[in-house]
C-alpha atoms as a PDB file:
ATOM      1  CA  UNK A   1      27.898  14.399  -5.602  1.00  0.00           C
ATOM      2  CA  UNK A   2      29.670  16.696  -7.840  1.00  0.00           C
ATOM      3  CA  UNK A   3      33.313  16.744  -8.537  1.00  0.00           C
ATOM      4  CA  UNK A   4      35.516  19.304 -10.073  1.00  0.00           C
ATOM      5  CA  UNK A   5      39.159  20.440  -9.980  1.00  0.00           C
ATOM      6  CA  UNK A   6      41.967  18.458 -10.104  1.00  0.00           C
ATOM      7  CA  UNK A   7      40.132  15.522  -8.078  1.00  0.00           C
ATOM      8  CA  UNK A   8      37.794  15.302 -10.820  1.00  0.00           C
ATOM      9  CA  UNK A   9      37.071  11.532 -11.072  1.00  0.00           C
ATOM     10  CA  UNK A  10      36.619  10.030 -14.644  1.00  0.00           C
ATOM     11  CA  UNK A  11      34.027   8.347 -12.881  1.00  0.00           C
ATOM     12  CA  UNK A  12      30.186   9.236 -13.252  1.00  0.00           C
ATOM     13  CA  UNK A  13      29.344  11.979 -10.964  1.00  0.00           C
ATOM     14  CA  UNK A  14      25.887  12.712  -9.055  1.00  0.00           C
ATOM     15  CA  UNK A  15      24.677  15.756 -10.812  1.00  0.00           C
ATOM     16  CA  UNK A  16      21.873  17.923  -8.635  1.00  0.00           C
ATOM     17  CA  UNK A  17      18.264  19.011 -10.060  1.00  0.00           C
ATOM     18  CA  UNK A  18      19.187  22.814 -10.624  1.00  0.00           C
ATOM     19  CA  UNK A  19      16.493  24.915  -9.973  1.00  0.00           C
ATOM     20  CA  UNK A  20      15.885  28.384  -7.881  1.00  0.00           C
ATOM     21  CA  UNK A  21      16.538  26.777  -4.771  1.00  0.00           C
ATOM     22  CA  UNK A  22      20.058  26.181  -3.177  1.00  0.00           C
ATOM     23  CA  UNK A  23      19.145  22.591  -2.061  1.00  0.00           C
ATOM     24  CA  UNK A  24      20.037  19.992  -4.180  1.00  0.00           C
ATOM     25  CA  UNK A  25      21.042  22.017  -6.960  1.00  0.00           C
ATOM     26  CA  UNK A  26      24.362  21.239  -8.027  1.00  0.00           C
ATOM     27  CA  UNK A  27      25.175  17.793  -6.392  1.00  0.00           C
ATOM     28  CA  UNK A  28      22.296  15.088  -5.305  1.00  0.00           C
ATOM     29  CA  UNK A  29      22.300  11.262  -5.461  1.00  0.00           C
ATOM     30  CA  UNK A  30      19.065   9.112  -5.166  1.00  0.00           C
ATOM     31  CA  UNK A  31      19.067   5.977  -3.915  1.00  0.00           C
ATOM     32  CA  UNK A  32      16.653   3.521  -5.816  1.00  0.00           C
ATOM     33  CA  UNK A  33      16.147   0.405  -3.864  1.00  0.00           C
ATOM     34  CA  UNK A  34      13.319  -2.573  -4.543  1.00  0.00           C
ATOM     35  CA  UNK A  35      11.852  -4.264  -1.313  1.00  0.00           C
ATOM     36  CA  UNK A  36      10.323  -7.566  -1.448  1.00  0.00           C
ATOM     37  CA  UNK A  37       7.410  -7.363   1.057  1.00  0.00           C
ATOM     38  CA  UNK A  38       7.260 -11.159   2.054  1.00  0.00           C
ATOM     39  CA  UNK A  39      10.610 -12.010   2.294  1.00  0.00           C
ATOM     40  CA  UNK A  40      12.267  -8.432   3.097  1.00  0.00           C
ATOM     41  CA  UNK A  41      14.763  -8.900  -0.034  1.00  0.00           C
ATOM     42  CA  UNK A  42      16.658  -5.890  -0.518  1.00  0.00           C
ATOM     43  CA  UNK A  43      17.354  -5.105  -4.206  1.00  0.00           C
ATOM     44  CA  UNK A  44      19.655  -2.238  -4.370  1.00  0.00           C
ATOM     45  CA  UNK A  45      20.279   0.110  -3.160  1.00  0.00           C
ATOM     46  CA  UNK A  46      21.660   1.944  -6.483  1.00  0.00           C
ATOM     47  CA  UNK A  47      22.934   5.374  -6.884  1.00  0.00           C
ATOM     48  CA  UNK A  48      21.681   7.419  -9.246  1.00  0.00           C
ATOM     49  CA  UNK A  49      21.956  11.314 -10.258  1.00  0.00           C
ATOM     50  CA  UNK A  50      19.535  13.446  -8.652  1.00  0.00           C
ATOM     51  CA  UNK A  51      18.886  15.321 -12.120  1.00  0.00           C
ATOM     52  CA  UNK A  52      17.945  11.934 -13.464  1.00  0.00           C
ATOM     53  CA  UNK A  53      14.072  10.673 -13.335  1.00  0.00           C
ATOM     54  CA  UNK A  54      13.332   7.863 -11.302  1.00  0.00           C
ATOM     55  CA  UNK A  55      11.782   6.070 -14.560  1.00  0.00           C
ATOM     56  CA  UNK A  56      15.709   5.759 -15.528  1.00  0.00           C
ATOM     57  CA  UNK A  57      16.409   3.632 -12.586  1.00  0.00           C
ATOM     58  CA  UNK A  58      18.181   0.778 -13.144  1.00  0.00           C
ATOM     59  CA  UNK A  59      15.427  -1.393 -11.096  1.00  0.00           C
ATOM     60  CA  UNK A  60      13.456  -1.025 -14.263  1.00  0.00           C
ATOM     61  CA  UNK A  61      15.283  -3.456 -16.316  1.00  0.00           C
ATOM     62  CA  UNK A  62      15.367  -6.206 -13.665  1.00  0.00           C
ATOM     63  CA  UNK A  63      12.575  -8.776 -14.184  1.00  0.00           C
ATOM     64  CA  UNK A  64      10.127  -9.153 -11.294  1.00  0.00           C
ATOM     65  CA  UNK A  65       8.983 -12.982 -10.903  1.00  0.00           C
ATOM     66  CA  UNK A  66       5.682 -14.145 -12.737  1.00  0.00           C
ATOM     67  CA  UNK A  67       2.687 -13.688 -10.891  1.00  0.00           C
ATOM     68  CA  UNK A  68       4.206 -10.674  -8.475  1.00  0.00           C
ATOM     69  CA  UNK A  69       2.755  -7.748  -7.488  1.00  0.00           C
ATOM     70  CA  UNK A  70       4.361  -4.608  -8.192  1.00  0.00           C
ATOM     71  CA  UNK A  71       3.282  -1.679  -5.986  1.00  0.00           C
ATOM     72  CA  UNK A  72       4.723   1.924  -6.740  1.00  0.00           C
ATOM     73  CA  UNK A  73       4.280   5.126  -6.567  1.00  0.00           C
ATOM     74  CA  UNK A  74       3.631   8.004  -9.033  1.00  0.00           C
ATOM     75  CA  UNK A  75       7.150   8.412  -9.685  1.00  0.00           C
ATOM     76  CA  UNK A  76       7.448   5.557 -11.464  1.00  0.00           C
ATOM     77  CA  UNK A  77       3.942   5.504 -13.679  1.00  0.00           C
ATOM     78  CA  UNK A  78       4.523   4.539 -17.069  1.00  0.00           C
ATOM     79  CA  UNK A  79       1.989   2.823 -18.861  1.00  0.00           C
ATOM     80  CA  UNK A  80       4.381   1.136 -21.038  1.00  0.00           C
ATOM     81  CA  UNK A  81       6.043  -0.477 -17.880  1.00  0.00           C
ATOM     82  CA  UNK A  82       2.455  -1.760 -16.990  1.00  0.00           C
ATOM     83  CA  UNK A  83       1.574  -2.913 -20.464  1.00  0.00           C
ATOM     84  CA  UNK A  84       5.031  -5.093 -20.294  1.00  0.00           C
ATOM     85  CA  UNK A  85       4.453  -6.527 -17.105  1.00  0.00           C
ATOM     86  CA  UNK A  86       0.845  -7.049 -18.718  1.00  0.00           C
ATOM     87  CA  UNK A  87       2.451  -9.222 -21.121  1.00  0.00           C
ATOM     88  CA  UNK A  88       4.555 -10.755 -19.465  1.00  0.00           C
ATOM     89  CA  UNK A  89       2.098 -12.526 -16.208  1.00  0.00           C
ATOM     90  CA  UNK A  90       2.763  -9.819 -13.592  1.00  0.00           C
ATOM     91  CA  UNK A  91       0.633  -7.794 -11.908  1.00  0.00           C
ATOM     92  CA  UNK A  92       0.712  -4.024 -10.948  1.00  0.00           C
ATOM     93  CA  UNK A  93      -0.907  -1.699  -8.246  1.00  0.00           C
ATOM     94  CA  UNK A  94       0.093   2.028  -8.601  1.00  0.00           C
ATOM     95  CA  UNK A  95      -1.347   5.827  -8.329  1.00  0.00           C
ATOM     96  CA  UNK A  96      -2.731   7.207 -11.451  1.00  0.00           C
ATOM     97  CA  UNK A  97      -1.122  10.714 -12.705  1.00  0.00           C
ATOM     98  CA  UNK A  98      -3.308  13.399 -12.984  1.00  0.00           C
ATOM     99  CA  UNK A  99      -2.679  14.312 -16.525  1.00  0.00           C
ATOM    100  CA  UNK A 100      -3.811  10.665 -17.233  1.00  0.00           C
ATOM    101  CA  UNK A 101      -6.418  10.186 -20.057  1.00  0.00           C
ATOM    102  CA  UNK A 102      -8.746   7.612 -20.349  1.00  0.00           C
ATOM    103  CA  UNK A 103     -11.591   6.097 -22.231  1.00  0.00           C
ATOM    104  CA  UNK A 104     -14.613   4.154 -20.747  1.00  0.00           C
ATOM    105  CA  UNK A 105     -15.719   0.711 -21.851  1.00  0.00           C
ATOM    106  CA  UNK A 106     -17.884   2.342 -24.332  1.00  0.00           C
ATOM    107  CA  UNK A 107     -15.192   4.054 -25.853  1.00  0.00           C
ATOM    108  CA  UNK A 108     -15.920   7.654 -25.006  1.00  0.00           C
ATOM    109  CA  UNK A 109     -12.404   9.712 -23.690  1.00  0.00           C
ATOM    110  CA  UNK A 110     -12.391  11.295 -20.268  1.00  0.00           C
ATOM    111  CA  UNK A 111     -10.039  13.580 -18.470  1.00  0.00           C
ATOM    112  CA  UNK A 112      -9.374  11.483 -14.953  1.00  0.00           C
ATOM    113  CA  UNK A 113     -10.667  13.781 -13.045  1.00  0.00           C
ATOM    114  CA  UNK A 114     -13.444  15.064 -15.290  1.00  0.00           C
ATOM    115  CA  UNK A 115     -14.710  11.221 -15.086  1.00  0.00           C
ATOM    116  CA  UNK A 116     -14.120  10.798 -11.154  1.00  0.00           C
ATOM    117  CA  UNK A 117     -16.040  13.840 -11.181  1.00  0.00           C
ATOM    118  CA  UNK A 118     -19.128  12.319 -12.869  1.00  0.00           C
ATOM    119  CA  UNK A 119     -18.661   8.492 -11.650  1.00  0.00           C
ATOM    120  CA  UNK A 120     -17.384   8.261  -8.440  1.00  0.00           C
ATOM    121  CA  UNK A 121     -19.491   9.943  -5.260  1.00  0.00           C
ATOM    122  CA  UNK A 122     -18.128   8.062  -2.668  1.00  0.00           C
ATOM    123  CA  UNK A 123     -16.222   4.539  -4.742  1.00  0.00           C
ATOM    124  CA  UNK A 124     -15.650   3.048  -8.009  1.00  0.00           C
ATOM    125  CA  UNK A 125     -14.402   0.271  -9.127  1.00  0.00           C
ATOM    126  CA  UNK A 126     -14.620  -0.056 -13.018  1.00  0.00           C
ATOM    127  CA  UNK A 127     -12.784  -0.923 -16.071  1.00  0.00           C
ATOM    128  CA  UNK A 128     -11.029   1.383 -18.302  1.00  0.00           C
ATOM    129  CA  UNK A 129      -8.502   2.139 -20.793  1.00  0.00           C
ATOM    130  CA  UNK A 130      -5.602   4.361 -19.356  1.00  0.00           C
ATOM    131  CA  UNK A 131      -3.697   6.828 -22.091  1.00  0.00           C
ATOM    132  CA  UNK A 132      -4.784   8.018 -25.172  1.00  0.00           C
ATOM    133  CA  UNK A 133      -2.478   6.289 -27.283  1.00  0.00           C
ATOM    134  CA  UNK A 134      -1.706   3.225 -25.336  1.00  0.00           C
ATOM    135  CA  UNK A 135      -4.960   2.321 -24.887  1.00  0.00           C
ATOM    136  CA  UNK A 136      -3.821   0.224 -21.742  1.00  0.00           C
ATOM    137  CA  UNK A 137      -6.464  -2.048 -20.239  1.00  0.00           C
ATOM    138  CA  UNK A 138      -7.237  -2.230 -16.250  1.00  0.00           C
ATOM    139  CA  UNK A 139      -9.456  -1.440 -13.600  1.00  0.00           C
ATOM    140  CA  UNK A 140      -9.664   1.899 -12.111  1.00  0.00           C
ATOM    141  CA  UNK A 141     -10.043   2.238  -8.225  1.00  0.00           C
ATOM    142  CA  UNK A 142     -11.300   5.248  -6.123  1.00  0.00           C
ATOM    143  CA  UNK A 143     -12.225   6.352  -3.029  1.00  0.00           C
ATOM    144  CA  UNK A 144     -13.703   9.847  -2.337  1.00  0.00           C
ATOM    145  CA  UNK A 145     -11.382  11.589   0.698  1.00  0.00           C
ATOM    146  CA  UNK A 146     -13.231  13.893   2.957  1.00  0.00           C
ATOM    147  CA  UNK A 147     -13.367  17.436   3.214  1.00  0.00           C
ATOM    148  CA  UNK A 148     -10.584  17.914   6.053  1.00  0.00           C
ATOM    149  CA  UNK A 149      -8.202  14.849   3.536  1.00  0.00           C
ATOM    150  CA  UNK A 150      -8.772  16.644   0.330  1.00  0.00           C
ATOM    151  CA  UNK A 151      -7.841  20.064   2.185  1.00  0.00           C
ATOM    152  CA  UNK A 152      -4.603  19.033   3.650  1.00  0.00           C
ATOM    153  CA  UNK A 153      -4.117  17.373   0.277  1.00  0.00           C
ATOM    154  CA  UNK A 154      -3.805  20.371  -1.303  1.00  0.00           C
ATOM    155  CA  UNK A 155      -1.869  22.740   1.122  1.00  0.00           C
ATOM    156  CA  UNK A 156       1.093  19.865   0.791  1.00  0.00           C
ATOM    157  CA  UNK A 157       0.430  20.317  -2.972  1.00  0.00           C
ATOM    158  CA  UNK A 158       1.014  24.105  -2.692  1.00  0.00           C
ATOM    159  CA  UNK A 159       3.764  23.888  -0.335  1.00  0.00           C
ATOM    160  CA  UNK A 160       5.788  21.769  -2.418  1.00  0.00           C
ATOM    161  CA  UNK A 161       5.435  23.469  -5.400  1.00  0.00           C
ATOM    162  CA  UNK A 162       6.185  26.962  -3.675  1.00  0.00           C
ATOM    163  CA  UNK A 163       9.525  25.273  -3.058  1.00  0.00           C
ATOM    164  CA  UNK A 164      10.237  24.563  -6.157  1.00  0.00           C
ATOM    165  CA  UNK A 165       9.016  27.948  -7.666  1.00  0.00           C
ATOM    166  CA  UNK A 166       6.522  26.371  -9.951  1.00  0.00           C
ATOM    167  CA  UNK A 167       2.376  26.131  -9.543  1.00  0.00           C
ATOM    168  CA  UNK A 168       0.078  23.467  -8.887  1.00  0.00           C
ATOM    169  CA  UNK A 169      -1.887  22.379 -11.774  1.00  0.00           C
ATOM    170  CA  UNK A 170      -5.603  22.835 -11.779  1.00  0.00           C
ATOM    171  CA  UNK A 171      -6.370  18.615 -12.252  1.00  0.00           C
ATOM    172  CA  UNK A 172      -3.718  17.750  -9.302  1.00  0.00           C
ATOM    173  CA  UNK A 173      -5.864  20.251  -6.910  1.00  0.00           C
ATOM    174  CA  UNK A 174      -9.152  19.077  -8.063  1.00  0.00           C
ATOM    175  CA  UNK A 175      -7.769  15.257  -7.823  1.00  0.00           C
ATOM    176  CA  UNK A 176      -7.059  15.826  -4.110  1.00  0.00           C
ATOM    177  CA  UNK A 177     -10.574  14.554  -3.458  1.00  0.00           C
ATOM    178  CA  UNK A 178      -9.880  11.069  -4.284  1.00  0.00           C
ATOM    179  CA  UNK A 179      -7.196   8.613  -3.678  1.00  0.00           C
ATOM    180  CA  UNK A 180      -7.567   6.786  -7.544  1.00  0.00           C
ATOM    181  CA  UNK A 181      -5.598   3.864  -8.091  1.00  0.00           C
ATOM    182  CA  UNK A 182      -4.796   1.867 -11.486  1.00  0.00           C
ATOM    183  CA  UNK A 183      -4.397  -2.118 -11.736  1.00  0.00           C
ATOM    184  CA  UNK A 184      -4.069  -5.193 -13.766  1.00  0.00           C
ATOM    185  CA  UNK A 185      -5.315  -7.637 -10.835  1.00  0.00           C
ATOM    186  CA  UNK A 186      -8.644  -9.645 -11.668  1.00  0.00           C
ATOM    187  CA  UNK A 187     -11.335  -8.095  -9.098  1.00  0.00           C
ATOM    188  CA  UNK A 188     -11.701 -11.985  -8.525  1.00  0.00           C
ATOM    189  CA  UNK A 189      -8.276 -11.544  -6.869  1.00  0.00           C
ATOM    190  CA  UNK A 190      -8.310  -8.187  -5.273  1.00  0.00           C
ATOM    191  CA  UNK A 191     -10.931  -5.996  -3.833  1.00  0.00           C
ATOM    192  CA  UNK A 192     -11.128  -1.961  -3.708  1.00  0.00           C
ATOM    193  CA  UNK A 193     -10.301  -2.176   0.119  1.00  0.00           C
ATOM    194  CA  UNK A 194      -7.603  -4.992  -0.209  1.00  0.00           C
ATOM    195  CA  UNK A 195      -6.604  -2.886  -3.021  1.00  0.00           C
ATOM    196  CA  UNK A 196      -6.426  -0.088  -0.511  1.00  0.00           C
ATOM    197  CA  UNK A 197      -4.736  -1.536   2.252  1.00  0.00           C
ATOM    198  CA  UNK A 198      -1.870  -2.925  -0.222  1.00  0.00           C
ATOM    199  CA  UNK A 199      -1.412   0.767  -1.260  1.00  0.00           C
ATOM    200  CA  UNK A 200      -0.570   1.186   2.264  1.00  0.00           C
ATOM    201  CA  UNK A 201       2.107  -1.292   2.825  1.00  0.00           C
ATOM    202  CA  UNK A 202       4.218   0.250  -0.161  1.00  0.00           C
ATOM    203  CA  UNK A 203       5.025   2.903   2.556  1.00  0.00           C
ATOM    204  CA  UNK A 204       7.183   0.071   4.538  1.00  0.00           C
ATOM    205  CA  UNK A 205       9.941   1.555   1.858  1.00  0.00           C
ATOM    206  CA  UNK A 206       9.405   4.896   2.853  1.00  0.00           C
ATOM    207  CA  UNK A 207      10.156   3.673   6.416  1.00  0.00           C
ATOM    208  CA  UNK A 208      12.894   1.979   5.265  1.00  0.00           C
ATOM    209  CA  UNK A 209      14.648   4.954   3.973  1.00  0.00           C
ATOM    210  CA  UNK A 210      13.713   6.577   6.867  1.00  0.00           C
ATOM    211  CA  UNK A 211      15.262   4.516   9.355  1.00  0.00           C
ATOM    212  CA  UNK A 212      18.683   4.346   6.945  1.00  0.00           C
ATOM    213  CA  UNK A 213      18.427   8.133   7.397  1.00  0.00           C
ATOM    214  CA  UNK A 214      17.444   8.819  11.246  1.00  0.00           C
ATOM    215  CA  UNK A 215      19.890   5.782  12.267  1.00  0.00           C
ATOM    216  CA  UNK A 216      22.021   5.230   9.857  1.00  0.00           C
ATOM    217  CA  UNK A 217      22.316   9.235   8.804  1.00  0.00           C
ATOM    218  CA  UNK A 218      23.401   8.890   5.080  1.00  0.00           C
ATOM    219  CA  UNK A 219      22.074  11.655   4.123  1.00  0.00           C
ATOM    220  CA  UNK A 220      24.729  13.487   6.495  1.00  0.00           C
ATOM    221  CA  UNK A 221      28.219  13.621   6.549  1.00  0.00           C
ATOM    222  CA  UNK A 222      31.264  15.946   8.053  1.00  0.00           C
ATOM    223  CA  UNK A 223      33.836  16.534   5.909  1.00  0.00           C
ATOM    224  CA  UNK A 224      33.575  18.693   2.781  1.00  0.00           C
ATOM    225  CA  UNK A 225      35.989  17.189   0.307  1.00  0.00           C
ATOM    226  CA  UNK A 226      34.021  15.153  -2.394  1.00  0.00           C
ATOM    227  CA  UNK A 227      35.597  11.624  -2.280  1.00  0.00           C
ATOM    228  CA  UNK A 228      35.407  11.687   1.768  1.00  0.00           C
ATOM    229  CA  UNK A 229      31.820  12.079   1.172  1.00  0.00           C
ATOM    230  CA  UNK A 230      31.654   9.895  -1.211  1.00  0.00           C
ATOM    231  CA  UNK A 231      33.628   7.393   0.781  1.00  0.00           C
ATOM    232  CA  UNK A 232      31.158   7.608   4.151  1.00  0.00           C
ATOM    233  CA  UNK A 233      27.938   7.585   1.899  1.00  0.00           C
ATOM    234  CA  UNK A 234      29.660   3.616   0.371  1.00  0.00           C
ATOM    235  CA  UNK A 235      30.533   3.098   4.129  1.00  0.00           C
ATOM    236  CA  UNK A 236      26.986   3.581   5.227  1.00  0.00           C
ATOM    237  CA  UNK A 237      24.984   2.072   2.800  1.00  0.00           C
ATOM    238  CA  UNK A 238      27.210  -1.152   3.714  1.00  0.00           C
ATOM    239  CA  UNK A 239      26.335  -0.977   7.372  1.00  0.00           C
ATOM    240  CA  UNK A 240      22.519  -0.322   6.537  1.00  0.00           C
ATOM    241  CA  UNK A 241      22.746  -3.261   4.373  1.00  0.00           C
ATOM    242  CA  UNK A 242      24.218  -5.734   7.543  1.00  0.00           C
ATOM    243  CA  UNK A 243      22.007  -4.276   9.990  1.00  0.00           C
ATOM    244  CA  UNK A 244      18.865  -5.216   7.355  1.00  0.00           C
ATOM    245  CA  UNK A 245      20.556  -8.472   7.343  1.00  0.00           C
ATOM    246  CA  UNK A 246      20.530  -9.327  10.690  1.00  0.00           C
ATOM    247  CA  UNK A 247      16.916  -7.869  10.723  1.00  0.00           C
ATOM    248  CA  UNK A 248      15.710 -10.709   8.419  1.00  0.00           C
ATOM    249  CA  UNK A 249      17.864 -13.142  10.148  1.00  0.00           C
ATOM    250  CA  UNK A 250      16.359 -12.239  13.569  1.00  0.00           C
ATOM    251  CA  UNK A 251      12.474 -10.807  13.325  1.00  0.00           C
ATOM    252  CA  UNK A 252      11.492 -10.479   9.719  1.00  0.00           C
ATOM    253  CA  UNK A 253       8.952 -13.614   9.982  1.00  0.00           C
ATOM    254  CA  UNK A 254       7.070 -11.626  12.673  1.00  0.00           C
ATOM    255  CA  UNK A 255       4.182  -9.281  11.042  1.00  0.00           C
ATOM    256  CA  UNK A 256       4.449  -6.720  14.168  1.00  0.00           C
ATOM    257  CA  UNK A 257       8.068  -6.247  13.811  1.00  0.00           C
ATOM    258  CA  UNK A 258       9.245  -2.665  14.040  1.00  0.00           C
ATOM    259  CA  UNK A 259      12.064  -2.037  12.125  1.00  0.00           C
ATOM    260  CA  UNK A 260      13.463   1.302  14.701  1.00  0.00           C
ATOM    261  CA  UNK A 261      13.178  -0.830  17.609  1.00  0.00           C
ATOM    262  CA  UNK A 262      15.141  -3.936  15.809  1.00  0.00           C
ATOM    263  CA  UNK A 263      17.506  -1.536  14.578  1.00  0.00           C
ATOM    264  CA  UNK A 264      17.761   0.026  18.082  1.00  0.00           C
ATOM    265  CA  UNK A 265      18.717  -3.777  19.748  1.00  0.00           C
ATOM    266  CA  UNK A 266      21.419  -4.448  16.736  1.00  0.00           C
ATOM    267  CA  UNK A 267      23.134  -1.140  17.195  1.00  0.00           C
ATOM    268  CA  UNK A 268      23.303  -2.360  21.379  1.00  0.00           C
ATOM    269  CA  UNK A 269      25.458  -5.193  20.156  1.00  0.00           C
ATOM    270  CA  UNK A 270      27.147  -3.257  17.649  1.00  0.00           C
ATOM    271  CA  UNK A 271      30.664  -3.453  19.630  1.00  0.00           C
ATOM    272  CA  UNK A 272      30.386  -7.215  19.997  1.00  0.00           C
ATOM    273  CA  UNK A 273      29.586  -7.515  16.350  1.00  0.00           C
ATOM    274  CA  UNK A 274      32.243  -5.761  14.946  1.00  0.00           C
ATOM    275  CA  UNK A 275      34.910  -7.558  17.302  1.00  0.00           C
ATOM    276  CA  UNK A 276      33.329 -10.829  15.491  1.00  0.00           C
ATOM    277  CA  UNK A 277      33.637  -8.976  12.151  1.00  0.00           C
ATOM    278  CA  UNK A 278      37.413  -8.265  13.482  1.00  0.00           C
ATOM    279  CA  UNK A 279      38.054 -12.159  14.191  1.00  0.00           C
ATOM    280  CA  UNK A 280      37.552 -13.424  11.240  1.00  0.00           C
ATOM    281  CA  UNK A 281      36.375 -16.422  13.160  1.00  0.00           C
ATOM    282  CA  UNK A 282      33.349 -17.819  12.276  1.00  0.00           C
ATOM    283  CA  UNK A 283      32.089 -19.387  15.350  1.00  0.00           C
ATOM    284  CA  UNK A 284      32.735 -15.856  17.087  1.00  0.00           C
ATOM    285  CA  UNK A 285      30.314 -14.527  14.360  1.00  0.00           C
ATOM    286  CA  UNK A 286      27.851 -16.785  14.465  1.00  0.00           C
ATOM    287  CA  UNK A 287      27.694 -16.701  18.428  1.00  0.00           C
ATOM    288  CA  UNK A 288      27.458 -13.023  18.051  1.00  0.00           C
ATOM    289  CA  UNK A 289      24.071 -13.090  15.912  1.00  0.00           C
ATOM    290  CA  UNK A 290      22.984 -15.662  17.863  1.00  0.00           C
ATOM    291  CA  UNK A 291      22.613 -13.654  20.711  1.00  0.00           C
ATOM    292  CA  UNK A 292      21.045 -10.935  18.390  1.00  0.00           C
ATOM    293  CA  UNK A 293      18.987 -12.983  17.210  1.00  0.00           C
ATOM    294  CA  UNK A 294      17.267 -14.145  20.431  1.00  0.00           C
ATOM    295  CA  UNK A 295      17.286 -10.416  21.823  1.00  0.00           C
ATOM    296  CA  UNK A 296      14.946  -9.643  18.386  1.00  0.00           C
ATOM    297  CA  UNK A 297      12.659 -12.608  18.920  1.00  0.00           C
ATOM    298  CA  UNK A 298      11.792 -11.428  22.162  1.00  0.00           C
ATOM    299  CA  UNK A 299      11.539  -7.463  21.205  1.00  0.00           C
ATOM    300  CA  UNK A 300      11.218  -5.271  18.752  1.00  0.00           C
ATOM    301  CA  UNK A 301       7.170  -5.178  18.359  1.00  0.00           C
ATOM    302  CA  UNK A 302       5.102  -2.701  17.786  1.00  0.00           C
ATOM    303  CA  UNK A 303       2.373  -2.329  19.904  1.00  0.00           C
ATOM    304  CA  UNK A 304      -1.445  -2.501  18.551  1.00  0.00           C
ATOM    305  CA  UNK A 305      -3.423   0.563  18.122  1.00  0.00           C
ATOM    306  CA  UNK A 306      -7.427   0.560  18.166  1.00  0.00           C
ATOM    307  CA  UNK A 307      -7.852   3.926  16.873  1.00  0.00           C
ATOM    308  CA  UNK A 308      -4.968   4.102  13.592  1.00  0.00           C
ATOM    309  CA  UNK A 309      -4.275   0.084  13.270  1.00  0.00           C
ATOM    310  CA  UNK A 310      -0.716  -0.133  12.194  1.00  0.00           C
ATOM    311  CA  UNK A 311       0.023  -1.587   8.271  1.00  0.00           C
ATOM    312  CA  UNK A 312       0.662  -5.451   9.668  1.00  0.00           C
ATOM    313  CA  UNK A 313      -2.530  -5.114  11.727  1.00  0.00           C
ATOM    314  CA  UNK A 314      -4.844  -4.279   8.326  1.00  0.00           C
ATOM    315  CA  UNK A 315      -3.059  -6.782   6.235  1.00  0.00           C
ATOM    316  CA  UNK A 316      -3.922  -9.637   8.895  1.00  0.00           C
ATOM    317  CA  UNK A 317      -7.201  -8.197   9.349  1.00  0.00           C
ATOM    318  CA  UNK A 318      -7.565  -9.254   5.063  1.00  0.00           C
ATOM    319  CA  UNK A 319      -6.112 -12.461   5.432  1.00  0.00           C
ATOM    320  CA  UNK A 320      -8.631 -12.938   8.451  1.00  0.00           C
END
């Protein structure tokens, strides 16, 4: 958000991205927020400026535990990240950018795509060296798309960049045939389709943000006035936190959880929990989430699908 006027904070503000567009030009916030997969750890979320990239993110400078797997997404690709956590005994799992050079194990340097090109008809799984001055060591994953993928691919390409009043680049279209992927794991310890199906679960934050949005609507608000925004985007973010609370309390340990239909049970209980909240007594509270608790154990699944298997269904299908 952007303040001005005489209720201009001396506070930060949330500067927006500019641009030909009206949306999000003067005023936008990000929220950058790091979810641990196995325990459903919530670090974050963080405001940030909407003008700022999300390599800036304070998440950056927080040490991940030795021998963790980060998984991201293109936004974040920065081979000097990688090489760190190369250093430093963690591993990494991420897209590759388009504009990405690389050389083979013999030393020759290849566009990425000019090399997927020649290399990969249908998968690869090799080793390379990722930038052309870094130089950074790992194994290069891909997986040719079809026809109908790679097609949709690029219309989503197109339409985004329409929106934004700038043009697709030549490499990103031509990448659209292949879903590449970069990491430092041993192929001892991870295969191209574990590799693959890992990719998948980093979209569990993109569900995340989704729910906090179609539930929790903070990306919505009624008044106009800056600090009343302001004020119901804190408020928000501090319910979405409890209610992701009482979600790991209550039906994180189950794999087939559904995170809409928890979410959909704590809000039923919402009155009761807030009179607990109100109490201030304790045992009130706790026999509050009790309750919650055994109305989640009971619910709150998502159903198994043949056809499209759901993320927890391929993971258990790998351990399997």
């Amino acid at each position: 958000m952007q303040f001005s006027g005489a209720d201009a904070p001396e506070t930060p503000v949330y500067t927006g991205c500019g641009g030909s567009t009206s949306e999000n030009t003067s005023s936008s916030v990000k929220l950058q927020t790091r979810l641990d997969l196995n325990a459903g750890k919530l670090n974050g979320p963080y405001l940030q400026s909407g003008s700022e990239h999300d390599r800036n993110s304070c998440l950056l400078k927080e040490s991940l535990p030795e021998g963790s797997l980060w998984i991201t997404d293109l936004g974040y690709f920065s081979l000097k990240e990688f090489a760190e956590h190369n250093a430093n005994g963690k591993y990494w799992l991420s897209k590759v950018n388009s504009q990405c050079d690389l050389y083979d194990k013999d030393g020759e340097r290849w566009d990425l795509v000019g090399f997927l090109e020649e290399h990969c008809a249908e998968e690869m799984d090799t080793e390379v060296y990722l930038g052309v001055n870094q130089k950074l060591p790992c194994r290069l994953l891909a997986i040719r798309v079809s026809d109908k993928v790679a097609e949709v691919r690029r219309g989503k390409l197109k339409a985004e960049a329409k929106a934004k009043g700038k043009q697709v680049s030549e490499k990103s279209l031509r990448l659209s045939s292949w879903l590449v992927l970069c990491t430092n794991v041993p192929g001892d310890m991870l295969q191209l389709k574990e590799a693959l199906v890992l990719m998948k679960s980093r979209w569990q934050i993109e569900l995340l943000f989704k729910l906090w949005k179609d539930v929790g609507h903070i990306d919505e608000w009624r008044s106009k006035k800056p600090w009343r925004i302001l004020c119901e985007v804190y408020a928000k973010l501090m319910v979405v936190i409890i209610q992701h609370w009482i979600l790991l309390c209550g039906c994180w340990y189950r794999p087939e959880r559904s995170m809409h239909k928890a979410s959909k049970t704590i809000r039923k209980h919402a009155t009761h929990l807030a009179i607990a909240f109100a109490s201030r007594s304790k045992a009130q509270l706790k026999e509050a989430l009790k309750i919650i608790q055994r109305c989640l154990a009971v619910g709150s699944g998502i159903n198994k699908r043949k056809a499209k298997p759901s993320t927890y269904q391929l993971l258990l299908q790998l351990d399997a």
